[in-house]
Structure formats: structure tokens, C-alpha cells
PDB file of N, CA and C in Angstrom:
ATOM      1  N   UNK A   1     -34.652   4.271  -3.841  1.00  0.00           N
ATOM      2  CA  UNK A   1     -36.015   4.224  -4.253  1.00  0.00           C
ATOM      3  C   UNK A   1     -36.445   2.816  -4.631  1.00  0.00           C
ATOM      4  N   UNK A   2     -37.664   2.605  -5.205  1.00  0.00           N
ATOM      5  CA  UNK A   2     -38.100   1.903  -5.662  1.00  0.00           C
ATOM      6  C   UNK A   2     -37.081   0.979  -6.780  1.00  0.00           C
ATOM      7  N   UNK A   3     -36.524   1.587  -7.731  1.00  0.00           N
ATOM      8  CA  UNK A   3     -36.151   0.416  -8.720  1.00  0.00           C
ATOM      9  C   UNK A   3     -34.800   0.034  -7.748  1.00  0.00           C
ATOM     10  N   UNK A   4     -33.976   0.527  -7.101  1.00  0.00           N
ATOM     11  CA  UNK A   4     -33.090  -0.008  -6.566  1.00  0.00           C
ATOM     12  C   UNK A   4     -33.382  -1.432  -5.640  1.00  0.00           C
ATOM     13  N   UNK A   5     -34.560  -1.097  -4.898  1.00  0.00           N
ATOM     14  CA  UNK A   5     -34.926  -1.896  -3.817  1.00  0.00           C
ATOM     15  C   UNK A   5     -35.246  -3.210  -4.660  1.00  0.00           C
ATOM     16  N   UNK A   6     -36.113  -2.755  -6.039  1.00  0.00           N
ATOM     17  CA  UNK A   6     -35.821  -4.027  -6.950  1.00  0.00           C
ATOM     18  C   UNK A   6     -34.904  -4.540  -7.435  1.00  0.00           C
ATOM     19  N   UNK A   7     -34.055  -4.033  -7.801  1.00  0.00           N
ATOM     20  CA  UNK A   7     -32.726  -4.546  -8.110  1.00  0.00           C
ATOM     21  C   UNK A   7     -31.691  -5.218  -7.174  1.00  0.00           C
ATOM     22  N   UNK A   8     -32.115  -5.085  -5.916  1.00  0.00           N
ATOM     23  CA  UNK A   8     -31.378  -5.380  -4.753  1.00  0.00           C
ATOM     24  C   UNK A   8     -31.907  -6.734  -4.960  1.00  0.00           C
ATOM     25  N   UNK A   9     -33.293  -7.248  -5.009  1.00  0.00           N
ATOM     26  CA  UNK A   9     -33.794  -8.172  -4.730  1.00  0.00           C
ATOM     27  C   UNK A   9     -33.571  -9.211  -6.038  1.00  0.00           C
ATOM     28  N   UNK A  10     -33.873  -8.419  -7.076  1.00  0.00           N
ATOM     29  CA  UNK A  10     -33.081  -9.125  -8.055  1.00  0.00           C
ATOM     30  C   UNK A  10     -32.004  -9.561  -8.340  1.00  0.00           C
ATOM     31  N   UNK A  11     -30.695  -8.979  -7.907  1.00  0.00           N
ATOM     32  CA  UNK A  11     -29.586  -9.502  -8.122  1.00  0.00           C
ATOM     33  C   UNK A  11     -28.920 -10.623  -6.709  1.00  0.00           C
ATOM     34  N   UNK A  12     -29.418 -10.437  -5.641  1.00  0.00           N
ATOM     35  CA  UNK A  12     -29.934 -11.425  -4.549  1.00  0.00           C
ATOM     36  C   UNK A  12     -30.762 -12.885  -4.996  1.00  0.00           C
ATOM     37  N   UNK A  13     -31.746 -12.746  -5.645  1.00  0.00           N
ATOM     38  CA  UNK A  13     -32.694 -13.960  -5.757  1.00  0.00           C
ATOM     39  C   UNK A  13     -32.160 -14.566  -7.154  1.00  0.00           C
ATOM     40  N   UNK A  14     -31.430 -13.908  -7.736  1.00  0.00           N
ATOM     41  CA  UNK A  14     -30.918 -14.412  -9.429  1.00  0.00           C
ATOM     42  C   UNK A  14     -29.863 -15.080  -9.278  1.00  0.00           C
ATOM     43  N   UNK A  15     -28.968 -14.567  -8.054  1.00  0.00           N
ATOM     44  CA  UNK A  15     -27.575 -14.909  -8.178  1.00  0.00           C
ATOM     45  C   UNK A  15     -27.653 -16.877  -8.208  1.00  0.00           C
ATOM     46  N   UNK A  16     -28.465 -17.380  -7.611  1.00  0.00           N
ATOM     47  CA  UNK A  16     -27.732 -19.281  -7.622  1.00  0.00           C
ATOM     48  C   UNK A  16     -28.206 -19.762  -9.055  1.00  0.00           C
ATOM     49  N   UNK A  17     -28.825 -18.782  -9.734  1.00  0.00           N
ATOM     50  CA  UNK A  17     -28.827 -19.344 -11.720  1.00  0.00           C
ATOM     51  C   UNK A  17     -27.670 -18.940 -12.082  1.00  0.00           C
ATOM     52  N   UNK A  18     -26.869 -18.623 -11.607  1.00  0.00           N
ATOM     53  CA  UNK A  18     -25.289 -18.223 -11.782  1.00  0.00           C
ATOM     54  C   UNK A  18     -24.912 -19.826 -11.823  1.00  0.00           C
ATOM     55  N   UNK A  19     -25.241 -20.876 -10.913  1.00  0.00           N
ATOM     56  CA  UNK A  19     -24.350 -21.949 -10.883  1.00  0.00           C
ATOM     57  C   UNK A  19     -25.236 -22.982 -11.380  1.00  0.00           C
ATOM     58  N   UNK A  20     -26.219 -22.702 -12.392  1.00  0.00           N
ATOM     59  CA  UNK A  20     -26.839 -23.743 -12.968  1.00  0.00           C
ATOM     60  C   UNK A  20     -26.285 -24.000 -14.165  1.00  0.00           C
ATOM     61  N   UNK A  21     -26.798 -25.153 -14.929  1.00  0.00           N
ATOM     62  CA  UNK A  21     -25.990 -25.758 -15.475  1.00  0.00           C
ATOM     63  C   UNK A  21     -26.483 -25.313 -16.911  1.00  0.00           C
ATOM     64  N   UNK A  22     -25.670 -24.710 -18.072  1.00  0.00           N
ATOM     65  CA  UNK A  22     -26.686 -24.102 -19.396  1.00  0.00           C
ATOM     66  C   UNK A  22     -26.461 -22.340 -18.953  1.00  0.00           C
ATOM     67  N   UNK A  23     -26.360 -21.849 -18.159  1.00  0.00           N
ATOM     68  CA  UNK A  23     -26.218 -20.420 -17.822  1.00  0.00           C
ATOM     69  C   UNK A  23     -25.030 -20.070 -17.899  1.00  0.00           C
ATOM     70  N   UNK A  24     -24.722 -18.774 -18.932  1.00  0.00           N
ATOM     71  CA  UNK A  24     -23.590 -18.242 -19.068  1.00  0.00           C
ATOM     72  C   UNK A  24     -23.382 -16.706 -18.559  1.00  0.00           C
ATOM     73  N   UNK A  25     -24.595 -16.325 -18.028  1.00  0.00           N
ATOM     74  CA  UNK A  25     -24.729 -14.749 -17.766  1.00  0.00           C
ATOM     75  C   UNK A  25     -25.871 -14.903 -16.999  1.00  0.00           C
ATOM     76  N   UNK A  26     -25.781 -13.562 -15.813  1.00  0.00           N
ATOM     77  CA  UNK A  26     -26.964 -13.564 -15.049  1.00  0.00           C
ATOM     78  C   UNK A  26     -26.481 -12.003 -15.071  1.00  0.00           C
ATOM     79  N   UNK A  27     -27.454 -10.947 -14.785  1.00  0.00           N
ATOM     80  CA  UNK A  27     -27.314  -9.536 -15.118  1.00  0.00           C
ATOM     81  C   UNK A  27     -28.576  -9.008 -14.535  1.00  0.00           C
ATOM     82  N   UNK A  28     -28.096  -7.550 -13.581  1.00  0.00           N
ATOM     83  CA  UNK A  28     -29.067  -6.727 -13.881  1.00  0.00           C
ATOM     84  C   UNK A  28     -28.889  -5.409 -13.674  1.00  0.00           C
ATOM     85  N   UNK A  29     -29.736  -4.716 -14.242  1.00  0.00           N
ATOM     86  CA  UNK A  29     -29.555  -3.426 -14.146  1.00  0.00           C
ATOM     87  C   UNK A  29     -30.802  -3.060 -14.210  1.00  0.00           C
ATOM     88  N   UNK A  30     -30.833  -1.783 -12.776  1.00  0.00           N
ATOM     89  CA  UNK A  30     -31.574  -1.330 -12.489  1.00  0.00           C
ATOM     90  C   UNK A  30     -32.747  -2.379 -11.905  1.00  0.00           C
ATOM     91  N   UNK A  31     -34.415  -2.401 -12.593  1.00  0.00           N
ATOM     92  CA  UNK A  31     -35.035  -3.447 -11.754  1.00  0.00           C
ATOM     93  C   UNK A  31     -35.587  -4.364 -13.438  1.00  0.00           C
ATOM     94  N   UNK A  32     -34.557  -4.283 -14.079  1.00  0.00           N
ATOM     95  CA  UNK A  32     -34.726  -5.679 -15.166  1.00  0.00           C
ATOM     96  C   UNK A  32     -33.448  -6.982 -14.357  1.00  0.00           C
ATOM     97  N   UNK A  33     -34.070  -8.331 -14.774  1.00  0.00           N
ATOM     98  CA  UNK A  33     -33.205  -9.095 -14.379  1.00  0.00           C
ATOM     99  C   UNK A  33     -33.224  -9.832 -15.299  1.00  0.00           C
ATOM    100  N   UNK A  34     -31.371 -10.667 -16.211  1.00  0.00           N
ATOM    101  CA  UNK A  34     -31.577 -11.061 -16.999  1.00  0.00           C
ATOM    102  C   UNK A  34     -31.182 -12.445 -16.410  1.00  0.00           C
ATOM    103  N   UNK A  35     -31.023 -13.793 -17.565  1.00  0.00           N
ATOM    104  CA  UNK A  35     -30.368 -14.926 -16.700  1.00  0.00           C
ATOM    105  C   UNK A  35     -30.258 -15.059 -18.551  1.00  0.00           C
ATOM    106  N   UNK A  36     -29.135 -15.254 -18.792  1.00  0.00           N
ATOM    107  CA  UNK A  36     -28.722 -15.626 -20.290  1.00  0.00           C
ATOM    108  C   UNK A  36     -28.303 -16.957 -20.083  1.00  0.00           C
ATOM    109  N   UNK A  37     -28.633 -18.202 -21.317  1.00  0.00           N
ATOM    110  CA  UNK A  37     -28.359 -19.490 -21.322  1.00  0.00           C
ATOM    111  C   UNK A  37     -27.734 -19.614 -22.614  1.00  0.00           C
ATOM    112  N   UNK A  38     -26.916 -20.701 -22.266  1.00  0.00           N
ATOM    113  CA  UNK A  38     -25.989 -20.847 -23.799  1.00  0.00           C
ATOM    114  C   UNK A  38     -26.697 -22.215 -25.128  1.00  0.00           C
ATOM    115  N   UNK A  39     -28.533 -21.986 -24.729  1.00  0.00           N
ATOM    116  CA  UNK A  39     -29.226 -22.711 -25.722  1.00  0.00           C
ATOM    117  C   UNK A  39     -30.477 -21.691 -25.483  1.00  0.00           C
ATOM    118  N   UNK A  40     -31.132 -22.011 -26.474  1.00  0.00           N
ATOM    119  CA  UNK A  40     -32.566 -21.384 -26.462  1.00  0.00           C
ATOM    120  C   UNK A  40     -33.384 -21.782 -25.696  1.00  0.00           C
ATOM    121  N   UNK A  41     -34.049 -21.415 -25.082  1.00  0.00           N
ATOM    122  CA  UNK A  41     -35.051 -21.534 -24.022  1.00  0.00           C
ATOM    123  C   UNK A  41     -36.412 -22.536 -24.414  1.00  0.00           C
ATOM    124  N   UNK A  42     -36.326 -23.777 -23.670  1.00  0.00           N
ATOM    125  CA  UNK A  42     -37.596 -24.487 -23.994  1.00  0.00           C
ATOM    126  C   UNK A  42     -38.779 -23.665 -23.242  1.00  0.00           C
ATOM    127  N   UNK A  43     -39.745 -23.257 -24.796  1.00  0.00           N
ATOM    128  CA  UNK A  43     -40.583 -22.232 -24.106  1.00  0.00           C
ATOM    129  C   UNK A  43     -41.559 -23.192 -23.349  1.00  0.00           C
ATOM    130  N   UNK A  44     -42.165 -23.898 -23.801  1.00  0.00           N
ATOM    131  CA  UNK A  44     -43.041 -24.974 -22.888  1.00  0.00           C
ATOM    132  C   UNK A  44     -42.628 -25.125 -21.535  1.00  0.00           C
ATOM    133  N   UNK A  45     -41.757 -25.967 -21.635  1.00  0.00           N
ATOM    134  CA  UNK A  45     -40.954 -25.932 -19.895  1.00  0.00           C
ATOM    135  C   UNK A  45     -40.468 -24.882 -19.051  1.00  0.00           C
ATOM    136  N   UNK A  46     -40.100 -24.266 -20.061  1.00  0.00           N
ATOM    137  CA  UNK A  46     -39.803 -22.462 -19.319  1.00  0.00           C
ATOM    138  C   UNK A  46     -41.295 -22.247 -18.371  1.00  0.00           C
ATOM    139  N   UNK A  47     -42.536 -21.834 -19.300  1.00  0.00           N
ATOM    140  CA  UNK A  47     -43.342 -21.563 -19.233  1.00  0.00           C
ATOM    141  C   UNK A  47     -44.259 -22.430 -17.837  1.00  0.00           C
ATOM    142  N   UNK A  48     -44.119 -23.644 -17.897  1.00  0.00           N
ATOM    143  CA  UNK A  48     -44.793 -24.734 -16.773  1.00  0.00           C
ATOM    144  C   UNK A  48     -43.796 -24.416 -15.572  1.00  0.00           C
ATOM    145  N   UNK A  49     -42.661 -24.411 -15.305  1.00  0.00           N
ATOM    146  CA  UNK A  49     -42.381 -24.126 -14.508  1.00  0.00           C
ATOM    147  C   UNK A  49     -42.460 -23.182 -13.875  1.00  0.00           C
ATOM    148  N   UNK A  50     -42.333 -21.924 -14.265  1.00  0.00           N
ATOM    149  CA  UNK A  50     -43.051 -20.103 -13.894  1.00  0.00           C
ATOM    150  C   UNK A  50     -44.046 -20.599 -13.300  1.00  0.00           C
ATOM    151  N   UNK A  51     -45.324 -20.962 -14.075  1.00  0.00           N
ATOM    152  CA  UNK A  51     -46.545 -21.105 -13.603  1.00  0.00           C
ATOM    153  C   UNK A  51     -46.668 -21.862 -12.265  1.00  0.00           C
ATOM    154  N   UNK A  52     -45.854 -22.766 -12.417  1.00  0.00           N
ATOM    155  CA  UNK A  52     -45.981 -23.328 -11.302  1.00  0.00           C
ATOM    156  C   UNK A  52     -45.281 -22.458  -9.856  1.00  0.00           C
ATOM    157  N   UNK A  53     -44.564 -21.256 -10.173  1.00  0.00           N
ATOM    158  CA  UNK A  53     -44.238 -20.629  -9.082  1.00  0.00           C
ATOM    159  C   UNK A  53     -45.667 -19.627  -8.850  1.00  0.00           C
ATOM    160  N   UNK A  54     -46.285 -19.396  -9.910  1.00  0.00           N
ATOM    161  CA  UNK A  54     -47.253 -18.477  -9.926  1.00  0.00           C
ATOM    162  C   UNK A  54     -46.998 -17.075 -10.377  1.00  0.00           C
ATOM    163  N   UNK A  55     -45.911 -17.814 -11.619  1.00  0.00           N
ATOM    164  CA  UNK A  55     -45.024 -16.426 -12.580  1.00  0.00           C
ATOM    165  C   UNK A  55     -45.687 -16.554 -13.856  1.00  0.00           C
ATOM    166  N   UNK A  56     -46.082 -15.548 -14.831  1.00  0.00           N
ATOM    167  CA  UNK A  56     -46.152 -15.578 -15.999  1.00  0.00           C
ATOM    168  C   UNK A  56     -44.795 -14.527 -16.390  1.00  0.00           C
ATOM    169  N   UNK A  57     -43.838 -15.709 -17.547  1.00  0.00           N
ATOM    170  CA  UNK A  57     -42.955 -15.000 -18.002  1.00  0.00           C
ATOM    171  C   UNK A  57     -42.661 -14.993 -19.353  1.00  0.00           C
ATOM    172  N   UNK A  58     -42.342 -14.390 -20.210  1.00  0.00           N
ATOM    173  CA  UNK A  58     -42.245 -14.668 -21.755  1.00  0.00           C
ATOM    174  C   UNK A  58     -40.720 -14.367 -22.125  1.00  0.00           C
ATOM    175  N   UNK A  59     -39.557 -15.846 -21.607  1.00  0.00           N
ATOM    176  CA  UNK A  59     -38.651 -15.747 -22.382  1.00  0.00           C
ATOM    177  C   UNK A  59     -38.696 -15.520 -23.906  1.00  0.00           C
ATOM    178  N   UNK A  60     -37.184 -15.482 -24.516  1.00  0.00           N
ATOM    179  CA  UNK A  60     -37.272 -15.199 -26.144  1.00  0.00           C
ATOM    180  C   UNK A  60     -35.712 -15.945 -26.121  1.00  0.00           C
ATOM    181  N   UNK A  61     -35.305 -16.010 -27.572  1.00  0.00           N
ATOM    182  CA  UNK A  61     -34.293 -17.144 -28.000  1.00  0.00           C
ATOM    183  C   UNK A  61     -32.965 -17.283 -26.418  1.00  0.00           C
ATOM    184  N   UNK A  62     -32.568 -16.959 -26.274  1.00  0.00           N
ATOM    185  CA  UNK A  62     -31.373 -17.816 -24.780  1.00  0.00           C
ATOM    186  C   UNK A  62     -32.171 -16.795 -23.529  1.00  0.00           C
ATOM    187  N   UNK A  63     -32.574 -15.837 -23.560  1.00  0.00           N
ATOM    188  CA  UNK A  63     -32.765 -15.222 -22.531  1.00  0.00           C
ATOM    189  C   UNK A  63     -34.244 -15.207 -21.557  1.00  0.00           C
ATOM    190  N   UNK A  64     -34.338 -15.251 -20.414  1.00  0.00           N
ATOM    191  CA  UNK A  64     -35.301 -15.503 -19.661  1.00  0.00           C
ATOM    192  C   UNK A  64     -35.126 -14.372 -18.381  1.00  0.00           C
ATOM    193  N   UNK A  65     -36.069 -13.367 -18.229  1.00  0.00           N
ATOM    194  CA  UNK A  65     -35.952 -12.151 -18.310  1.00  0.00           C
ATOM    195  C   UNK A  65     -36.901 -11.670 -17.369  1.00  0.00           C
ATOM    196  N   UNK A  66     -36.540 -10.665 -16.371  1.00  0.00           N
ATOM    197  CA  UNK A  66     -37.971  -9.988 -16.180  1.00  0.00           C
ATOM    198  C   UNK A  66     -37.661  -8.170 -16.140  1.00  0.00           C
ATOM    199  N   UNK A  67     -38.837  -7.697 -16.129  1.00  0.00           N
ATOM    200  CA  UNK A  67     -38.736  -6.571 -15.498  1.00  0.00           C
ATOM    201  C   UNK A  67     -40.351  -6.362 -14.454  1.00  0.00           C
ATOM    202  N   UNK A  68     -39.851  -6.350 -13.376  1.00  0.00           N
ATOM    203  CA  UNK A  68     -41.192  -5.703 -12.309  1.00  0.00           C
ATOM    204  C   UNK A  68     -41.634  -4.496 -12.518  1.00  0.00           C
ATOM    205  N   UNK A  69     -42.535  -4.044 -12.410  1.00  0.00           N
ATOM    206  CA  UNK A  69     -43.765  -2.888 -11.699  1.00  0.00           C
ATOM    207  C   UNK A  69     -42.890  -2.503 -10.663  1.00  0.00           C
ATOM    208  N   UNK A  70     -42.806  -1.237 -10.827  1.00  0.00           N
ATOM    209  CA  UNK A  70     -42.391  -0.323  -9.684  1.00  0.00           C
ATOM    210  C   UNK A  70     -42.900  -0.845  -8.196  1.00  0.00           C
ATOM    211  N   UNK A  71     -43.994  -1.019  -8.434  1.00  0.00           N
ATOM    212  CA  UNK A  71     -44.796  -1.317  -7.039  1.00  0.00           C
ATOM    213  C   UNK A  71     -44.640  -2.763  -6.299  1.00  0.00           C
ATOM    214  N   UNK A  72     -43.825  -3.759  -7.051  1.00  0.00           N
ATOM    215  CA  UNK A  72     -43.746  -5.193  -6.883  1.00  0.00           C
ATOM    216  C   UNK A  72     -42.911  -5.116  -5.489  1.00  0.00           C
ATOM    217  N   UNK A  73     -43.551  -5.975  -4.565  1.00  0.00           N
ATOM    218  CA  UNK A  73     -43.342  -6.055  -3.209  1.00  0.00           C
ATOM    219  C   UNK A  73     -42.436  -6.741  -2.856  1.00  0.00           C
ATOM    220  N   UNK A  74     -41.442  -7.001  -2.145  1.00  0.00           N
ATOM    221  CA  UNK A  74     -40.209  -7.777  -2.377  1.00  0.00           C
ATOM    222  C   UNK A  74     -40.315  -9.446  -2.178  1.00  0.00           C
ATOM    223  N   UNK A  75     -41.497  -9.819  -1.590  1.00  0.00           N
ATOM    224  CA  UNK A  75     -41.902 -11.148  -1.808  1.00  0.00           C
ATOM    225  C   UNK A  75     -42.039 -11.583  -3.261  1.00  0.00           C
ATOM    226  N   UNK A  76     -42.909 -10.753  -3.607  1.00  0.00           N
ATOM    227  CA  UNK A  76     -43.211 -11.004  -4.888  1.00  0.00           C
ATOM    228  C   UNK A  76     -42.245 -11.472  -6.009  1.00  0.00           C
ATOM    229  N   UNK A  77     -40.794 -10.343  -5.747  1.00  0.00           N
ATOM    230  CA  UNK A  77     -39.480 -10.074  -6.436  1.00  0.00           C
ATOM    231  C   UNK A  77     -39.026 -11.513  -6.116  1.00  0.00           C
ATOM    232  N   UNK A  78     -39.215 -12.041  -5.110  1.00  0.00           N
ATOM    233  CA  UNK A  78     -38.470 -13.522  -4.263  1.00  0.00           C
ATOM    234  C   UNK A  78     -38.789 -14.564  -5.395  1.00  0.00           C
ATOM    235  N   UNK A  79     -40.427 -14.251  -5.159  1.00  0.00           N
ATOM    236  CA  UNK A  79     -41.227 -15.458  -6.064  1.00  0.00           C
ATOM    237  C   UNK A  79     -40.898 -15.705  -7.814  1.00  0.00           C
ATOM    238  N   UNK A  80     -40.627 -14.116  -8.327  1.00  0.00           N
ATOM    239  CA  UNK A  80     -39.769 -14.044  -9.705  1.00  0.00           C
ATOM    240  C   UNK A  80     -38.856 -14.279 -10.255  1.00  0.00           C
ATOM    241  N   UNK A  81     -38.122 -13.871  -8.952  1.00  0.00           N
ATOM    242  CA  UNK A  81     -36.781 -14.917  -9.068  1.00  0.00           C
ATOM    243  C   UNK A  81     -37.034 -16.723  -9.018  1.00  0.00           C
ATOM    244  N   UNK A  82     -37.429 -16.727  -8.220  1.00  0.00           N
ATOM    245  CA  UNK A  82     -37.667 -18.451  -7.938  1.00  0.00           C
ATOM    246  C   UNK A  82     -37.995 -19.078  -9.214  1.00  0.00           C
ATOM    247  N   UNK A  83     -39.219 -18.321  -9.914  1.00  0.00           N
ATOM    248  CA  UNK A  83     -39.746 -18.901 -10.842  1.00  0.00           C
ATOM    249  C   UNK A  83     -38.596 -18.704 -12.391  1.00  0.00           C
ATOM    250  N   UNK A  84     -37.870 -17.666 -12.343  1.00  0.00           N
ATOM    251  CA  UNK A  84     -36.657 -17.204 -13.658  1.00  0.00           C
ATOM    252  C   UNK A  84     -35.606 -18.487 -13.392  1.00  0.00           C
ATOM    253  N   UNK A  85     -34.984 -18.854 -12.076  1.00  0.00           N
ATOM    254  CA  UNK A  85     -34.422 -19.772 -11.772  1.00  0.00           C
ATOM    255  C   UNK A  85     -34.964 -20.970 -12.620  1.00  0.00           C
ATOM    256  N   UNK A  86     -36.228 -21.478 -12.121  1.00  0.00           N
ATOM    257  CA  UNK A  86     -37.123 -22.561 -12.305  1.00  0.00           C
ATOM    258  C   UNK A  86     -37.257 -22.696 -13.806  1.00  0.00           C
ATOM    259  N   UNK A  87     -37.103 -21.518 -14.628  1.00  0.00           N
ATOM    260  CA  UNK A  87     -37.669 -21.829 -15.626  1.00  0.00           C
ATOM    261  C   UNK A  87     -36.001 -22.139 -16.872  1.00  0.00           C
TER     262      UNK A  87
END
């Protein structure tokens, strides 16, 4: 179904924040995707960079996070990832 097809895409588009540098965990289950960092998240820069994928995202202290809408199209899922990476 639906959350799988998200989760497919999520754990696909999340996986190269696996080899960034500050990341100690990347996770998901179901159609949440997490990317855990071993500092707190500069929300400013977090934030400019999303935008600049054309993501609004609201990390919180190490984690930078999403969960999609059932209905999120797998481009879209691409672009969320890009931007969770980015941020």
C-alpha cells in the first residue's frame, strides 16, 4: 500500500545521510523517516536548506525527521529526502 511505497522511497532517498559526516542513525519505519545527528540541529541552516529544496521541515534537538501524507507522490518523497539530507 501506500505507507510502504513511502517507506520504500524513504529508506532509498535517506540512505547516503548514512555517510555524512555528524550522522549517527538514519531509520525508518513505516512512512516516518528519521536521520539522527550526534549534535543538535542548526535550526536556521536546517531550515534554509529544506527551503531551498522546496521542503518545509521542523527538526527538534539531533533529529531531522519527516513523516509524508499518505498521498505524497514518490517525486515528492525524492525531493524530502533531498531536502532531510540537505538540511
Amino acid at each position: 500500500g501506500e505507507v510502504a511505497r513511502i517507506g520504500a522511497g524513504l529508506r532509498t532517498g535517506l540512505a547516503p545521510a548514512a555517510d555524512l559526516a555528524g550522522v549517527v542513525d538514519v531509520r525508518v519505519l513505516g512512512a516516518i523517516g528519521v536521520v539522527q545527528l550526534d549534535h543538535e540541529v542548526d535550526m536556521a541552516a536546517a531550515t534554509r536548506a529544506a527551503v531551498r529544496e522546496g521542503v518545509w521541515l521542523r527538526p527538534f534537538r539531533d533529529l531531522v525527521y519527516t513523516m509524508p501524507p499518505y498521498v505524497t507522490g514518490d517525486e515528492d518523497v525524492a525531493r524530502i529526502c533531498r531536502a532531510v539530507c540537505a538540511a
